[in-house]
C-alpha atoms as a PDB file:
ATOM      1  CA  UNK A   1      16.366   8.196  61.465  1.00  0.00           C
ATOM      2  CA  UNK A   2      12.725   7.885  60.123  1.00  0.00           C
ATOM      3  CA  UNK A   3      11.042  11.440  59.224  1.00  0.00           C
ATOM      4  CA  UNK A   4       7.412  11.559  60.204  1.00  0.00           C
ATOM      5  CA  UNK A   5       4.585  13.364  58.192  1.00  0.00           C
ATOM      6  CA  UNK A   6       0.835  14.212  59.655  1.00  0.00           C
ATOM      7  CA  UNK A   7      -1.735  15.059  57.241  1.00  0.00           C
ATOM      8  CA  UNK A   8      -5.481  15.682  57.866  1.00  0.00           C
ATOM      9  CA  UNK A   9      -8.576  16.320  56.131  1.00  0.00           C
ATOM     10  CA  UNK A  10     -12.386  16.609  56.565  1.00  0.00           C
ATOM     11  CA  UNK A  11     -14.683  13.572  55.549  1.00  0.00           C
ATOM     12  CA  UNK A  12     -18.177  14.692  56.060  1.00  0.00           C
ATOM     13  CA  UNK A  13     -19.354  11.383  54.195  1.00  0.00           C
ATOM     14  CA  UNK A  14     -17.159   9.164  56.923  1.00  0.00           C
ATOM     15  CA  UNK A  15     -16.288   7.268  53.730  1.00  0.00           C
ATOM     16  CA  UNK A  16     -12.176   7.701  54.471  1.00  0.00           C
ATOM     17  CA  UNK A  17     -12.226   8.441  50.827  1.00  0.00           C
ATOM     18  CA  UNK A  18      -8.663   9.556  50.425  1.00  0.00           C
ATOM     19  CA  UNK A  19      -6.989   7.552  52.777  1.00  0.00           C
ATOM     20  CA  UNK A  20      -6.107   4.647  50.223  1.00  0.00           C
ATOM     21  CA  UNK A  21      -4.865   7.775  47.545  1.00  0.00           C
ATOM     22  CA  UNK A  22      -2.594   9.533  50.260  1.00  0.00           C
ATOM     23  CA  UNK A  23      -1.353   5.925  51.385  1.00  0.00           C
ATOM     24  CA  UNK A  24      -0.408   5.179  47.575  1.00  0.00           C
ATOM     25  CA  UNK A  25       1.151   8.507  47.239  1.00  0.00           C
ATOM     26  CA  UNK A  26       3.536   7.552  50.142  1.00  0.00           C
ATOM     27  CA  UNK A  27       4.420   4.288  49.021  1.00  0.00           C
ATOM     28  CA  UNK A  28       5.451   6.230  46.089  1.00  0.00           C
ATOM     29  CA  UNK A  29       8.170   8.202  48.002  1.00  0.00           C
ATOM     30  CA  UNK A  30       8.656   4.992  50.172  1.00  0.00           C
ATOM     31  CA  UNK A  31       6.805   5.849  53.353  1.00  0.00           C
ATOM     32  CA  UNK A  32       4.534   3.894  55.257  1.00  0.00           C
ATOM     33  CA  UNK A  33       0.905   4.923  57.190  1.00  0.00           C
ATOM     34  CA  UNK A  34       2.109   4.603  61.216  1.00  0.00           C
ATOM     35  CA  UNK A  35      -1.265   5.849  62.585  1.00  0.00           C
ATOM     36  CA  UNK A  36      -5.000   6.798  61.735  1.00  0.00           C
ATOM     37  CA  UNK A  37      -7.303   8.606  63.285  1.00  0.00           C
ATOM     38  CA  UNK A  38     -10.386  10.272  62.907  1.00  0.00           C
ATOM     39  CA  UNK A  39     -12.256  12.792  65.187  1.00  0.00           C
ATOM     40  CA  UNK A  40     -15.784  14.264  63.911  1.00  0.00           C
ATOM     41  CA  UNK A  41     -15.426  15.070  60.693  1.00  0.00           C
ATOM     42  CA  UNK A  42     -11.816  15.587  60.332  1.00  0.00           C
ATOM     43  CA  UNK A  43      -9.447  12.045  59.518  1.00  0.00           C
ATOM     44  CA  UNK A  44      -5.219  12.134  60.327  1.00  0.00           C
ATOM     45  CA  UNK A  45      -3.241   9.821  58.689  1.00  0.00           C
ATOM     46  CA  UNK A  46       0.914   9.117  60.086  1.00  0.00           C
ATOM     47  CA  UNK A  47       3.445   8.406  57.642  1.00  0.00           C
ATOM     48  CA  UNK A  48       7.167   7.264  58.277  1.00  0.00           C
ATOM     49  CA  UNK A  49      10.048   8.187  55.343  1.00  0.00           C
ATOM     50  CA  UNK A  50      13.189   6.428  55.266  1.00  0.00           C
ATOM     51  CA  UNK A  51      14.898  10.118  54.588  1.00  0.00           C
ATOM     52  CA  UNK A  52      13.722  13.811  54.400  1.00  0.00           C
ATOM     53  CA  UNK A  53      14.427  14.144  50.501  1.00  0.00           C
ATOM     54  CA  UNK A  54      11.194  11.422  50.000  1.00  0.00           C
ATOM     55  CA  UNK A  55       8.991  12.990  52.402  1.00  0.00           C
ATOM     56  CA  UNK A  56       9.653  16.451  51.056  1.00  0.00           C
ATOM     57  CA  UNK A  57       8.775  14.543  47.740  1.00  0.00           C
ATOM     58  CA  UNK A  58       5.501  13.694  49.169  1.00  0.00           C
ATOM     59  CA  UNK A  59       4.312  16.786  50.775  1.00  0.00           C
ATOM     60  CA  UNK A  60       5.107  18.655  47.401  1.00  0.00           C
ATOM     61  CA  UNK A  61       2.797  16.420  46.025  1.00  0.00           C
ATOM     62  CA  UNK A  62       0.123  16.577  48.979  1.00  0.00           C
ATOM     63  CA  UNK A  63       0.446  20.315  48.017  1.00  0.00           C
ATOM     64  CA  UNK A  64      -0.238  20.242  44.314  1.00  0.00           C
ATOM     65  CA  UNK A  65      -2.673  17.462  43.620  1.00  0.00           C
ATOM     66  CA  UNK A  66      -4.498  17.214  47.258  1.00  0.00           C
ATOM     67  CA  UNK A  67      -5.146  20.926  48.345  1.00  0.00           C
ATOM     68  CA  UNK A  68      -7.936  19.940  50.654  1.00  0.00           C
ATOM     69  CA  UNK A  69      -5.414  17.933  52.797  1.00  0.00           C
ATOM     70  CA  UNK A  70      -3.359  19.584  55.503  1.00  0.00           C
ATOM     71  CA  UNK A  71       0.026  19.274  56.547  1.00  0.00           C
ATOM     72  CA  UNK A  72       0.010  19.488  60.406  1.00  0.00           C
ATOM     73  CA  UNK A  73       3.130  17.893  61.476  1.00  0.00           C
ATOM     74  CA  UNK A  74       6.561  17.423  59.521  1.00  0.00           C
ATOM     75  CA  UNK A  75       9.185  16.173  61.738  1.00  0.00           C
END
């Protein structure tokens, strides 16, 4: 069973500027980007994790060195 991770964050450039860092950072823990979006300002980015250990793993990380990203969604 997959575990899913949404994460958000506001690009007022429209530049998707952190998209390709919080994609790295999953590939990292061994997820993979299952869905973007973007409405206004504010972008959402999907990830899949083959177990809960490596997206734990990656929301710690989300937390420490990307503090202007939320975490809407762990499942």
């Amino acid at each position: 069973m997959s575990n899913f991770v949404e994460v958000s964050y506001n690009d007022e450039q429209g530049s998707k500027g952190l998209d390709s860092s919080l994609i790295d950072l999953a590939n990292k823990y061994y997820g993979s980007a299952s869905g973007r979006g973007a409405s206004g300002h504010r972008r959402s980015l999907e990830f899949l994790f083959p177990h809960f250990e490596q997206a734990s793993g990656f929301t710690a990380d989300l937390r420490a060195y990307f503090p202007q990203v939320a975490i809407d969604r762990v499942a």
